[in-house]
PDB file of N, CA and C in Angstrom:
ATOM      1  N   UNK A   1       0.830  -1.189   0.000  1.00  0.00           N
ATOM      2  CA  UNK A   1       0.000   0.000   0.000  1.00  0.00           C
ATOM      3  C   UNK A   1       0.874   1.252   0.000  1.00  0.00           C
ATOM      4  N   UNK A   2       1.522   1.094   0.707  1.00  0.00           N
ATOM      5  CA  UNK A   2       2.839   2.518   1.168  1.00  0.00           C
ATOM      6  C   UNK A   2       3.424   2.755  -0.608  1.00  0.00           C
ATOM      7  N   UNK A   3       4.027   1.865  -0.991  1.00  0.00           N
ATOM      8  CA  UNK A   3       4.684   1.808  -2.654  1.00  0.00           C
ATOM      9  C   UNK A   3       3.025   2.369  -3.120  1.00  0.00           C
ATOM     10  N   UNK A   4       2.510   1.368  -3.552  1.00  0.00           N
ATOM     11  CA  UNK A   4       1.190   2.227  -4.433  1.00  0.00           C
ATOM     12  C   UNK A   4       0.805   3.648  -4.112  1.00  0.00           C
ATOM     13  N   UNK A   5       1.194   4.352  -2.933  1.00  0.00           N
ATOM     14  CA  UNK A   5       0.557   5.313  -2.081  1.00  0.00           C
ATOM     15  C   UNK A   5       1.794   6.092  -2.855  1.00  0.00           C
ATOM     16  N   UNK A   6       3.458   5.769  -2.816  1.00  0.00           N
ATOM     17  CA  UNK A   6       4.202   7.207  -3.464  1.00  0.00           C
ATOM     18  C   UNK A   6       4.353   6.774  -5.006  1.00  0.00           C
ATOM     19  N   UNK A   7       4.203   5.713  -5.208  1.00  0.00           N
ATOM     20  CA  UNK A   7       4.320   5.764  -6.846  1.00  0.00           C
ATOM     21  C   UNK A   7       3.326   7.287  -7.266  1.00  0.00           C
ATOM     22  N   UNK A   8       1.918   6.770  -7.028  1.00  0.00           N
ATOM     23  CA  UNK A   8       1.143   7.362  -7.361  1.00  0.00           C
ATOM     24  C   UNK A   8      -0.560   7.610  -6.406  1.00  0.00           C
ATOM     25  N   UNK A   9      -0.972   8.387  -5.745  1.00  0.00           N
ATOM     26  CA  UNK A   9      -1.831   8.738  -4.672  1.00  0.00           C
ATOM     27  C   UNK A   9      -3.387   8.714  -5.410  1.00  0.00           C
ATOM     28  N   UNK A  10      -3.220   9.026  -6.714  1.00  0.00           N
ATOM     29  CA  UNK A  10      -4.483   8.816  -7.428  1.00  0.00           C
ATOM     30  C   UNK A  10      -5.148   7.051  -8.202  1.00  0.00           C
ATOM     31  N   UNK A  11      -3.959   6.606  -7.906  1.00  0.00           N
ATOM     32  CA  UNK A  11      -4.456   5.485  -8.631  1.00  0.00           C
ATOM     33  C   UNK A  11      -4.435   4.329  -7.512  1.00  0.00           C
ATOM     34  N   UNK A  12      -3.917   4.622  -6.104  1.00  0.00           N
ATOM     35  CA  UNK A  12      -3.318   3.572  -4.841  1.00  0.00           C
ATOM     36  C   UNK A  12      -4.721   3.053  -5.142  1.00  0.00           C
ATOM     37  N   UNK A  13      -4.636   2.316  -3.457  1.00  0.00           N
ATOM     38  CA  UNK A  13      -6.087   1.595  -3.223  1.00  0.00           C
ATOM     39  C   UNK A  13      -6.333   2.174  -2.161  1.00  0.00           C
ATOM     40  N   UNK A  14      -5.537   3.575  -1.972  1.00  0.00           N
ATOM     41  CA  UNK A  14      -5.841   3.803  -0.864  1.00  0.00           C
ATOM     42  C   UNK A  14      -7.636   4.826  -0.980  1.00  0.00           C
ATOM     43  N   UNK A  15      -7.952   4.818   0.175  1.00  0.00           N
ATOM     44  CA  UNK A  15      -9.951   5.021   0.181  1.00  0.00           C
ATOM     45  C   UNK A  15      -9.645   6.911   0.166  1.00  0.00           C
ATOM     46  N   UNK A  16     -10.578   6.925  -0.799  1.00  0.00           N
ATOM     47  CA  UNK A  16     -10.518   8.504  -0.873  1.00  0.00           C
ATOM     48  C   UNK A  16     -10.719   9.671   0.174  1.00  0.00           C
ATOM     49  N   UNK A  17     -11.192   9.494   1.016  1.00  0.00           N
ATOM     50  CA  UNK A  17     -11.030   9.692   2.696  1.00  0.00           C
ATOM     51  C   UNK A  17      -9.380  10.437   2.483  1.00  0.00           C
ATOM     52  N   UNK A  18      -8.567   9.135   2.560  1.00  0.00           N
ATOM     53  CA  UNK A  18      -7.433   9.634   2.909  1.00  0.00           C
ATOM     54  C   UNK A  18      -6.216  10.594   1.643  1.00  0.00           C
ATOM     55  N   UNK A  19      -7.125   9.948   0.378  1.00  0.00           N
ATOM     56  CA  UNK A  19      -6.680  10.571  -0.541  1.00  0.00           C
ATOM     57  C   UNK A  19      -6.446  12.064  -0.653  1.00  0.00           C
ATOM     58  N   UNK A  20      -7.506  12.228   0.047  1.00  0.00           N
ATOM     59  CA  UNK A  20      -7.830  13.780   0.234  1.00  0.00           C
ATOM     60  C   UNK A  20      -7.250  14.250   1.377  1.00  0.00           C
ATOM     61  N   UNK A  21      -6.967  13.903   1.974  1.00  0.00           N
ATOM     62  CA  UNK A  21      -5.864  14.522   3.508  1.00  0.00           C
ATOM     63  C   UNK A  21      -4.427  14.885   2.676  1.00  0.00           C
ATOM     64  N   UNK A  22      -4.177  13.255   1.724  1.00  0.00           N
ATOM     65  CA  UNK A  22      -2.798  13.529   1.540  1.00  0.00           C
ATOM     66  C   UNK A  22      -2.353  14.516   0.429  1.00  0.00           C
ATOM     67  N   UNK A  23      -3.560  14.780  -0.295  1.00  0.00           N
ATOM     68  CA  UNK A  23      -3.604  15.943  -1.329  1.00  0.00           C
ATOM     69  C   UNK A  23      -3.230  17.122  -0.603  1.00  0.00           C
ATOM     70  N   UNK A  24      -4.352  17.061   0.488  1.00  0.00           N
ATOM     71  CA  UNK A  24      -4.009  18.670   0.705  1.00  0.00           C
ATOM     72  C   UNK A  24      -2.228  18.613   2.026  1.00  0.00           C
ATOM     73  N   UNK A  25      -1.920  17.400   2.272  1.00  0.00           N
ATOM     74  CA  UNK A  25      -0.629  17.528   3.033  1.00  0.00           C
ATOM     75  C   UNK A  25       0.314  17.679   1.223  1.00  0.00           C
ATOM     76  N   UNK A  26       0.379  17.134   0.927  1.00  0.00           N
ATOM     77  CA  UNK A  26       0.898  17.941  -0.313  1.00  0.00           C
ATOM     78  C   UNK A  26       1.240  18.850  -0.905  1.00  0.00           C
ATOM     79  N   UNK A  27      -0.077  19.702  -0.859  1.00  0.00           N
ATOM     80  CA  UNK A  27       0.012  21.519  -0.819  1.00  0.00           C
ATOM     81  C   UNK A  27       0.831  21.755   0.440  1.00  0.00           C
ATOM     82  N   UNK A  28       0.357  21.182   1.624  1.00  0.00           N
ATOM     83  CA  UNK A  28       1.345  21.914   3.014  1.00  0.00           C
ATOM     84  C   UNK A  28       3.012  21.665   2.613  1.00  0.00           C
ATOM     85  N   UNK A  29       3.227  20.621   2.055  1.00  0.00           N
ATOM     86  CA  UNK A  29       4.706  20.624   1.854  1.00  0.00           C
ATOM     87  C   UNK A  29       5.300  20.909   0.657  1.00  0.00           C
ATOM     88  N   UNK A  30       4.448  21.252  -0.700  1.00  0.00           N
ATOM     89  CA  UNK A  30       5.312  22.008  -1.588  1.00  0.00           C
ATOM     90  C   UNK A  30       4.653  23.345  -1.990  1.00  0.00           C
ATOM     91  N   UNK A  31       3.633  23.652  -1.357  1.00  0.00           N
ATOM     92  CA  UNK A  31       2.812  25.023  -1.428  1.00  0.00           C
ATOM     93  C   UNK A  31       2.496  25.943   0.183  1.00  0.00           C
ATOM     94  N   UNK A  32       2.977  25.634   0.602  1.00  0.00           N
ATOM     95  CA  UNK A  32       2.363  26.265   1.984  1.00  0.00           C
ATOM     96  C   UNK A  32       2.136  27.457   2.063  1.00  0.00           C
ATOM     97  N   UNK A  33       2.934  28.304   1.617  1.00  0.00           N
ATOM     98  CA  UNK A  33       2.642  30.007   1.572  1.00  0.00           C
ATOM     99  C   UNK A  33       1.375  30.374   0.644  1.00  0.00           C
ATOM    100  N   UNK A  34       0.804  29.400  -0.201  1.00  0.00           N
ATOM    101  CA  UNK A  34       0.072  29.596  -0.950  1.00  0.00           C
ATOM    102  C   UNK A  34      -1.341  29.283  -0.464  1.00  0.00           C
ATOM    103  N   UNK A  35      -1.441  28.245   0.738  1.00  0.00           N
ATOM    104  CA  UNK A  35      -2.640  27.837   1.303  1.00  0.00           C
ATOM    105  C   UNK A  35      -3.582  28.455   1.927  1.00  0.00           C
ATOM    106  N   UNK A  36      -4.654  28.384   1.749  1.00  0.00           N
ATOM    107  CA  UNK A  36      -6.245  29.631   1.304  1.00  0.00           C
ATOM    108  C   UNK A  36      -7.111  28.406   2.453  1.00  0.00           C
ATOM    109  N   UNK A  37      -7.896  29.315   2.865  1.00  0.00           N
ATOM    110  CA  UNK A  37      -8.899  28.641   3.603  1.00  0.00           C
ATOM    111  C   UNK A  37      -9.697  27.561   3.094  1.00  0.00           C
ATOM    112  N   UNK A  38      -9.832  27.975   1.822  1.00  0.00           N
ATOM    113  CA  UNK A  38     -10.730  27.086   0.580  1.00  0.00           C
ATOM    114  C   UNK A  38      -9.844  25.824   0.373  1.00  0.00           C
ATOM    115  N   UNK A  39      -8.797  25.709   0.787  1.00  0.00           N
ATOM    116  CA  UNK A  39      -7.806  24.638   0.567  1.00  0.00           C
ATOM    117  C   UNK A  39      -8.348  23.744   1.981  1.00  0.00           C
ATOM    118  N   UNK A  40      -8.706  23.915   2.867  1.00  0.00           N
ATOM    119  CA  UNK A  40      -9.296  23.100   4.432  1.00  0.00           C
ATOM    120  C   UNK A  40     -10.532  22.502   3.739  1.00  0.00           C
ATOM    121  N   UNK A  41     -11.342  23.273   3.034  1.00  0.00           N
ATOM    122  CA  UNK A  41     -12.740  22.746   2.953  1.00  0.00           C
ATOM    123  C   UNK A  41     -13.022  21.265   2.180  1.00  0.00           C
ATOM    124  N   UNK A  42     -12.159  20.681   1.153  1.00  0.00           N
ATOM    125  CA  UNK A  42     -12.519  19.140   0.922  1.00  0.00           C
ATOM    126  C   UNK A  42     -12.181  18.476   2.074  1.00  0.00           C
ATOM    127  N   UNK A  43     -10.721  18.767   2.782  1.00  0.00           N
ATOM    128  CA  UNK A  43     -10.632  18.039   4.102  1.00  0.00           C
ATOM    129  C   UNK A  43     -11.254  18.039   4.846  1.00  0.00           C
ATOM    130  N   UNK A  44     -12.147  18.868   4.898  1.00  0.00           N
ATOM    131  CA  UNK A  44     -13.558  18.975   6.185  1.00  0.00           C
ATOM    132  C   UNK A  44     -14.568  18.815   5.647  1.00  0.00           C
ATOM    133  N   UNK A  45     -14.846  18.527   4.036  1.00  0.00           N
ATOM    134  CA  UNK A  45     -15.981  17.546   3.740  1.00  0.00           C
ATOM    135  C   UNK A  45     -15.788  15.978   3.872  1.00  0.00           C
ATOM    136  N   UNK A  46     -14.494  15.753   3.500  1.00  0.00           N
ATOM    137  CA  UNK A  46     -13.832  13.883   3.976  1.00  0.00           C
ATOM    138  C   UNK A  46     -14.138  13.583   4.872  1.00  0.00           C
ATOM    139  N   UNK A  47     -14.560  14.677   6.322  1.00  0.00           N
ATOM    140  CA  UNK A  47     -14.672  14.163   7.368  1.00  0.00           C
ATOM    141  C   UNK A  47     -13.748  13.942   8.200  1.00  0.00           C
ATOM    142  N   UNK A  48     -12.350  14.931   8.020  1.00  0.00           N
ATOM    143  CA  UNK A  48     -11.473  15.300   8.900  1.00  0.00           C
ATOM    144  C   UNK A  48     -11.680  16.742   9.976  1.00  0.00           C
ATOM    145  N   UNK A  49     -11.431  16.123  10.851  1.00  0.00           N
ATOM    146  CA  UNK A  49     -11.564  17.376  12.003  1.00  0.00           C
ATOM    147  C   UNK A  49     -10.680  18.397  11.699  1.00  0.00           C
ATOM    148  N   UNK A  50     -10.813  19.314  12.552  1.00  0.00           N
ATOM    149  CA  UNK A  50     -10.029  20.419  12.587  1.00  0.00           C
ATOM    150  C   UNK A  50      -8.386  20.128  13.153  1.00  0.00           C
ATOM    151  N   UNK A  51      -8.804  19.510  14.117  1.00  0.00           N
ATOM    152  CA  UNK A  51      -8.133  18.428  14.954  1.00  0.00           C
ATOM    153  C   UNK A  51      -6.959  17.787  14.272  1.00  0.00           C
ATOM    154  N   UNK A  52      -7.610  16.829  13.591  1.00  0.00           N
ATOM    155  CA  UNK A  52      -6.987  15.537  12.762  1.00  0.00           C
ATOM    156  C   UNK A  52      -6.343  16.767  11.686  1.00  0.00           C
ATOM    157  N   UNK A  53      -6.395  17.488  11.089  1.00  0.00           N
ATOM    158  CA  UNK A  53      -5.732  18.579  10.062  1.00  0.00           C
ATOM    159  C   UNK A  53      -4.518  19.096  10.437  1.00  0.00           C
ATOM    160  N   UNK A  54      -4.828  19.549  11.545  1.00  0.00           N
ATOM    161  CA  UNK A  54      -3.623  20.123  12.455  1.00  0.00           C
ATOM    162  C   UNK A  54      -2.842  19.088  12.606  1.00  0.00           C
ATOM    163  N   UNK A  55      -3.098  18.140  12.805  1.00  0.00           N
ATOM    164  CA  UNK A  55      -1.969  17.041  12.979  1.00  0.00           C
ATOM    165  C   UNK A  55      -1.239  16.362  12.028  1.00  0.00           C
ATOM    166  N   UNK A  56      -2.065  16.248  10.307  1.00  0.00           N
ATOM    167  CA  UNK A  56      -1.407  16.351   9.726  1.00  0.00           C
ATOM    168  C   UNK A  56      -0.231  17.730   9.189  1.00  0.00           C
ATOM    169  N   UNK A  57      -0.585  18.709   9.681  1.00  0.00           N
ATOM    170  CA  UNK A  57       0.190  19.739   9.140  1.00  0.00           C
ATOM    171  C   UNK A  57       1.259  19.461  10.117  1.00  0.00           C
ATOM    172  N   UNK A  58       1.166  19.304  11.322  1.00  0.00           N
ATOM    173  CA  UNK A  58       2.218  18.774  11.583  1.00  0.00           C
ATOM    174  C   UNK A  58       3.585  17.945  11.910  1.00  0.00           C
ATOM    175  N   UNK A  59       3.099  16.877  11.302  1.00  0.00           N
ATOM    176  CA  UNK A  59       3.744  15.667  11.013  1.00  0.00           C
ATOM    177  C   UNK A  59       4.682  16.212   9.497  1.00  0.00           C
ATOM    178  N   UNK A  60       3.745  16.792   8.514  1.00  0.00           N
ATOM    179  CA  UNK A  60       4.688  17.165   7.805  1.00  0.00           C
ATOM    180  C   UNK A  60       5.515  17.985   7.967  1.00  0.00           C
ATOM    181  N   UNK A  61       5.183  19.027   9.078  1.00  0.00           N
ATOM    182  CA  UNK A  61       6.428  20.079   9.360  1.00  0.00           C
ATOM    183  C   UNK A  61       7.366  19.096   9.743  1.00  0.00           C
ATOM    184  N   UNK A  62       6.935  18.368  10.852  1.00  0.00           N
ATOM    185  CA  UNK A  62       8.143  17.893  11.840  1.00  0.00           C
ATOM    186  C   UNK A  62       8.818  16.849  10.681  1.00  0.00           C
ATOM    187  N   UNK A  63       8.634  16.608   9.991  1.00  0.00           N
ATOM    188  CA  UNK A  63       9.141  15.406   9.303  1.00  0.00           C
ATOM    189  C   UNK A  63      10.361  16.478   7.708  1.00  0.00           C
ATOM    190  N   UNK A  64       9.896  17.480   7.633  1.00  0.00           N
ATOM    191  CA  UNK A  64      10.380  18.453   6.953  1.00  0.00           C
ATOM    192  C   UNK A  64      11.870  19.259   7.818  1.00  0.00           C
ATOM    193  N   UNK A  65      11.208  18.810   8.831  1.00  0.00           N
ATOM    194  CA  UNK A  65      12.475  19.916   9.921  1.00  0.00           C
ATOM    195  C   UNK A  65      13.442  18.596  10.218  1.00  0.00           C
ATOM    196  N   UNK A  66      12.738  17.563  10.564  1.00  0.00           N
ATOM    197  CA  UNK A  66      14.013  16.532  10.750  1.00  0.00           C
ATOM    198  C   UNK A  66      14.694  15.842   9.556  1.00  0.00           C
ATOM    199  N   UNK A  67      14.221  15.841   8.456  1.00  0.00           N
ATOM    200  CA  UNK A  67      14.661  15.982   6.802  1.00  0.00           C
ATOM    201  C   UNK A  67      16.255  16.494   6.697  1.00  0.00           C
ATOM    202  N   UNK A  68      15.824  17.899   7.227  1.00  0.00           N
ATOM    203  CA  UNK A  68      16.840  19.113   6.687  1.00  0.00           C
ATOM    204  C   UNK A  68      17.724  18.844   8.088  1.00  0.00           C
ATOM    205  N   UNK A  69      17.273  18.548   9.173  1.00  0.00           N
ATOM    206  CA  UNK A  69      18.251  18.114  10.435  1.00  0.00           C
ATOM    207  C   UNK A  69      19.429  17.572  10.125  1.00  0.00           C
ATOM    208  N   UNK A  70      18.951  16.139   9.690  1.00  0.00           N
ATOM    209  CA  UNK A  70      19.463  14.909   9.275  1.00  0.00           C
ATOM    210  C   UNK A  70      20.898  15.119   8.102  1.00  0.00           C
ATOM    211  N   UNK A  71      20.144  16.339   7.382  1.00  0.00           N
ATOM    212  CA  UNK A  71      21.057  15.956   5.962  1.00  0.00           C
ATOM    213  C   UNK A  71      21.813  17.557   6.079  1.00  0.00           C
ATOM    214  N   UNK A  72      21.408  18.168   7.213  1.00  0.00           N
ATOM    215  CA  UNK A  72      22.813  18.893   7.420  1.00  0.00           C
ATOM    216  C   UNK A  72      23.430  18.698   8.397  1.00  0.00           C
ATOM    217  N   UNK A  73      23.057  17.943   9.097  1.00  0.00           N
ATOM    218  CA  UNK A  73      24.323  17.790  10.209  1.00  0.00           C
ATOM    219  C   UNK A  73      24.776  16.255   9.913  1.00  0.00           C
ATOM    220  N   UNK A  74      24.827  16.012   8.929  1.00  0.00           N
ATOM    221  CA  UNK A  74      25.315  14.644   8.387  1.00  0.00           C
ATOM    222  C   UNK A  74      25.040  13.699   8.873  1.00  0.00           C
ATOM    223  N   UNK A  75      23.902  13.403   9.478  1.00  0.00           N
ATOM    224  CA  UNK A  75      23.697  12.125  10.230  1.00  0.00           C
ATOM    225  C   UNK A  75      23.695  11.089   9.508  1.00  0.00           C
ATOM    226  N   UNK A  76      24.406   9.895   9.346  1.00  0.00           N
ATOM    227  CA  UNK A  76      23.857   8.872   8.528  1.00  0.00           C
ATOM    228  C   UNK A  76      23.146   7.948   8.710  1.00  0.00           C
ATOM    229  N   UNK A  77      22.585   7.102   7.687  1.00  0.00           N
ATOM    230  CA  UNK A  77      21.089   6.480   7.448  1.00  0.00           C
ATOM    231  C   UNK A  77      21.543   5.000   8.163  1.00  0.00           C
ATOM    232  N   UNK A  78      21.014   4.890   8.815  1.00  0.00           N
ATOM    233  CA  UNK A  78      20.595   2.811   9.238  1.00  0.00           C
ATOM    234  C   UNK A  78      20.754   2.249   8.275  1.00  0.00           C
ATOM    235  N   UNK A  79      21.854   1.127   9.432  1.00  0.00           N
ATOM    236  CA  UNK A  79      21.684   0.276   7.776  1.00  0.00           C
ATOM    237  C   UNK A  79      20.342  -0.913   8.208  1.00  0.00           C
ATOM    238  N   UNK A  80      20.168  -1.631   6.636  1.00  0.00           N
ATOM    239  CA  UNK A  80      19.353  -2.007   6.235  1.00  0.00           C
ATOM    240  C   UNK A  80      18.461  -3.093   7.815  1.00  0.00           C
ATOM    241  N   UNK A  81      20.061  -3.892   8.555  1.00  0.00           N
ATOM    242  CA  UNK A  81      19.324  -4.993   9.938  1.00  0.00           C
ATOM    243  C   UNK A  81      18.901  -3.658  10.794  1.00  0.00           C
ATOM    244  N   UNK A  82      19.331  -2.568  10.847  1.00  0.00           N
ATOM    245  CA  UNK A  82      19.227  -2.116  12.546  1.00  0.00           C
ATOM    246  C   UNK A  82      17.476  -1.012  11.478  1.00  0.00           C
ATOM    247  N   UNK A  83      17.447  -1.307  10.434  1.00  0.00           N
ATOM    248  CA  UNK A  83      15.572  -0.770  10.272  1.00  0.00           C
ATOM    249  C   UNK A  83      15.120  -2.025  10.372  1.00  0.00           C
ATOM    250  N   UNK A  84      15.531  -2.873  10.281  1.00  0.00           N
ATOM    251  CA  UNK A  84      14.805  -4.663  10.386  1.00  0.00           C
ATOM    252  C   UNK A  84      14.483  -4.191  11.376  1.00  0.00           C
ATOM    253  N   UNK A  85      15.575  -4.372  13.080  1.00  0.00           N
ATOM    254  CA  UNK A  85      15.107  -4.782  13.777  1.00  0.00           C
ATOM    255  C   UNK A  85      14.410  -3.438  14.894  1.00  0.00           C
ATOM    256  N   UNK A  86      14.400  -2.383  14.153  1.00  0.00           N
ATOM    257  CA  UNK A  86      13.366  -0.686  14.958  1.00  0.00           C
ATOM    258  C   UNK A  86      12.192  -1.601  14.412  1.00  0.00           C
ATOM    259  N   UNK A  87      11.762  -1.978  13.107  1.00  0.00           N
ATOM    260  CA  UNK A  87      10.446  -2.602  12.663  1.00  0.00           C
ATOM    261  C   UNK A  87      10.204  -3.636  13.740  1.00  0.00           C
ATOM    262  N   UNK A  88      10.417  -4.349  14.587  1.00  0.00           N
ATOM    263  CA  UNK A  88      10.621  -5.869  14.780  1.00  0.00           C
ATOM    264  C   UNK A  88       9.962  -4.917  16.299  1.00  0.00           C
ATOM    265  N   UNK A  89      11.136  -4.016  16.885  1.00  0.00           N
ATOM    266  CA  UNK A  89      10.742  -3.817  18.291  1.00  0.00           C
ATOM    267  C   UNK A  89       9.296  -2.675  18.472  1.00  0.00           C
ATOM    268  N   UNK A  90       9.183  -2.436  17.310  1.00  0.00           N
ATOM    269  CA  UNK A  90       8.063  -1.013  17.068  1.00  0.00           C
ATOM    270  C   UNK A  90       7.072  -2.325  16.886  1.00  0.00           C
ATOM    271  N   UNK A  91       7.148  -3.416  16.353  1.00  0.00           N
ATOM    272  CA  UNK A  91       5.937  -4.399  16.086  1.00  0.00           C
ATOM    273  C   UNK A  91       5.562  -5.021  17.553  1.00  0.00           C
ATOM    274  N   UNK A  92       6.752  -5.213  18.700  1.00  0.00           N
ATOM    275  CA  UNK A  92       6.477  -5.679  19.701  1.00  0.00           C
ATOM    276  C   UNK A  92       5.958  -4.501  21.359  1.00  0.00           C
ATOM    277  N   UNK A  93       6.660  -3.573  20.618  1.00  0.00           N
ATOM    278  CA  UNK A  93       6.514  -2.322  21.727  1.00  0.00           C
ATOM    279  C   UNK A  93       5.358  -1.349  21.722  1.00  0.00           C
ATOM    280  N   UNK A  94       5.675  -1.323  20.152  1.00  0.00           N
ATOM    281  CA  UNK A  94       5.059  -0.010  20.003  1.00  0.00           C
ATOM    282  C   UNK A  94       6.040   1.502  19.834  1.00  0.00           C
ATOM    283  N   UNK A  95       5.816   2.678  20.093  1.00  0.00           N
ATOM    284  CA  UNK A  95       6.311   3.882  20.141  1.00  0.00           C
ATOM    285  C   UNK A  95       6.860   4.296  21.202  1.00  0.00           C
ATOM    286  N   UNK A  96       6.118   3.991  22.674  1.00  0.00           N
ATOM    287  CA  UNK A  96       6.864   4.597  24.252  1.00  0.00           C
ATOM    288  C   UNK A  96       6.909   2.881  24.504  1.00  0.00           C
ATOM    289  N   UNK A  97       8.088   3.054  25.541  1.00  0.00           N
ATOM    290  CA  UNK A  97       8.366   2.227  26.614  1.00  0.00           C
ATOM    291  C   UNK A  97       8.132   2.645  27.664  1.00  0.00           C
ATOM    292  N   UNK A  98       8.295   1.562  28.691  1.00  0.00           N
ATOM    293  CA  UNK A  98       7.487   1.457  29.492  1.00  0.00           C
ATOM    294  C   UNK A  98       8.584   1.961  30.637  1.00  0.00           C
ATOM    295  N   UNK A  99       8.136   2.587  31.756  1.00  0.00           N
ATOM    296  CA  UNK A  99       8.516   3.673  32.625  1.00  0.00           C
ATOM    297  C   UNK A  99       9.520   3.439  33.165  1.00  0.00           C
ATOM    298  N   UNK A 100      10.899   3.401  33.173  1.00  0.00           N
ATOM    299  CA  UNK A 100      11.618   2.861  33.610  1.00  0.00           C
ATOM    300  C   UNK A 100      12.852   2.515  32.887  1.00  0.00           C
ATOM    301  N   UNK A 101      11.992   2.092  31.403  1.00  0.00           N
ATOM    302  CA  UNK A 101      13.429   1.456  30.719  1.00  0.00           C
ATOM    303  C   UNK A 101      14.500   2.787  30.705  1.00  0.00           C
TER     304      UNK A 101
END
């Protein structure tokens, strides 16, 4: 789904619901100065909150700011076992651990 989703967003399988969030996160990340109120309103006919909007706008900021983090302060990329095994412990954990670790 993820591959069908960046090949191409119009043809995925993904449900038009979300099609339409990721359209308009789209505009937030290669149009943002350009974004008009009229740009919220299919996302709030899909049946996204005000809420749920805001949160996409910010996932793409934060994901935009740690982008440009990453690739100027040279951090380098995981290799291929140590994303195996973040997948493996994110499949068994989840996101937070538990209080203590």
């Amino acid at each position: 789904m993820v591959w069908a989703v960046l090949r191409d967003l119009e043809t995925s399988p993904l449900d038009e619901k979300h099609k339409v969030l990721f359209r308009f996160v789209d505009k937030v990340n290669h149009d943002s100065p350009r974004l008009a109120p009229a740009d919220f309103d299919p996302v709030r006919a899909a049946g996204w909150t005000d809420e749920a909007i805001y949160f996409a706008i910010t996932v793409c900021a934060l994901f935009n700011f740690y982008n440009r983090w990453v690739d100027a302060g040279g951090v380098h990329a995981l290799s291929d076992e140590a994303h195996r095994e973040g997948g493996k412990r994110l499949a068994t954990q989840g996101y937070s651990t538990p209080a203590g670790s």
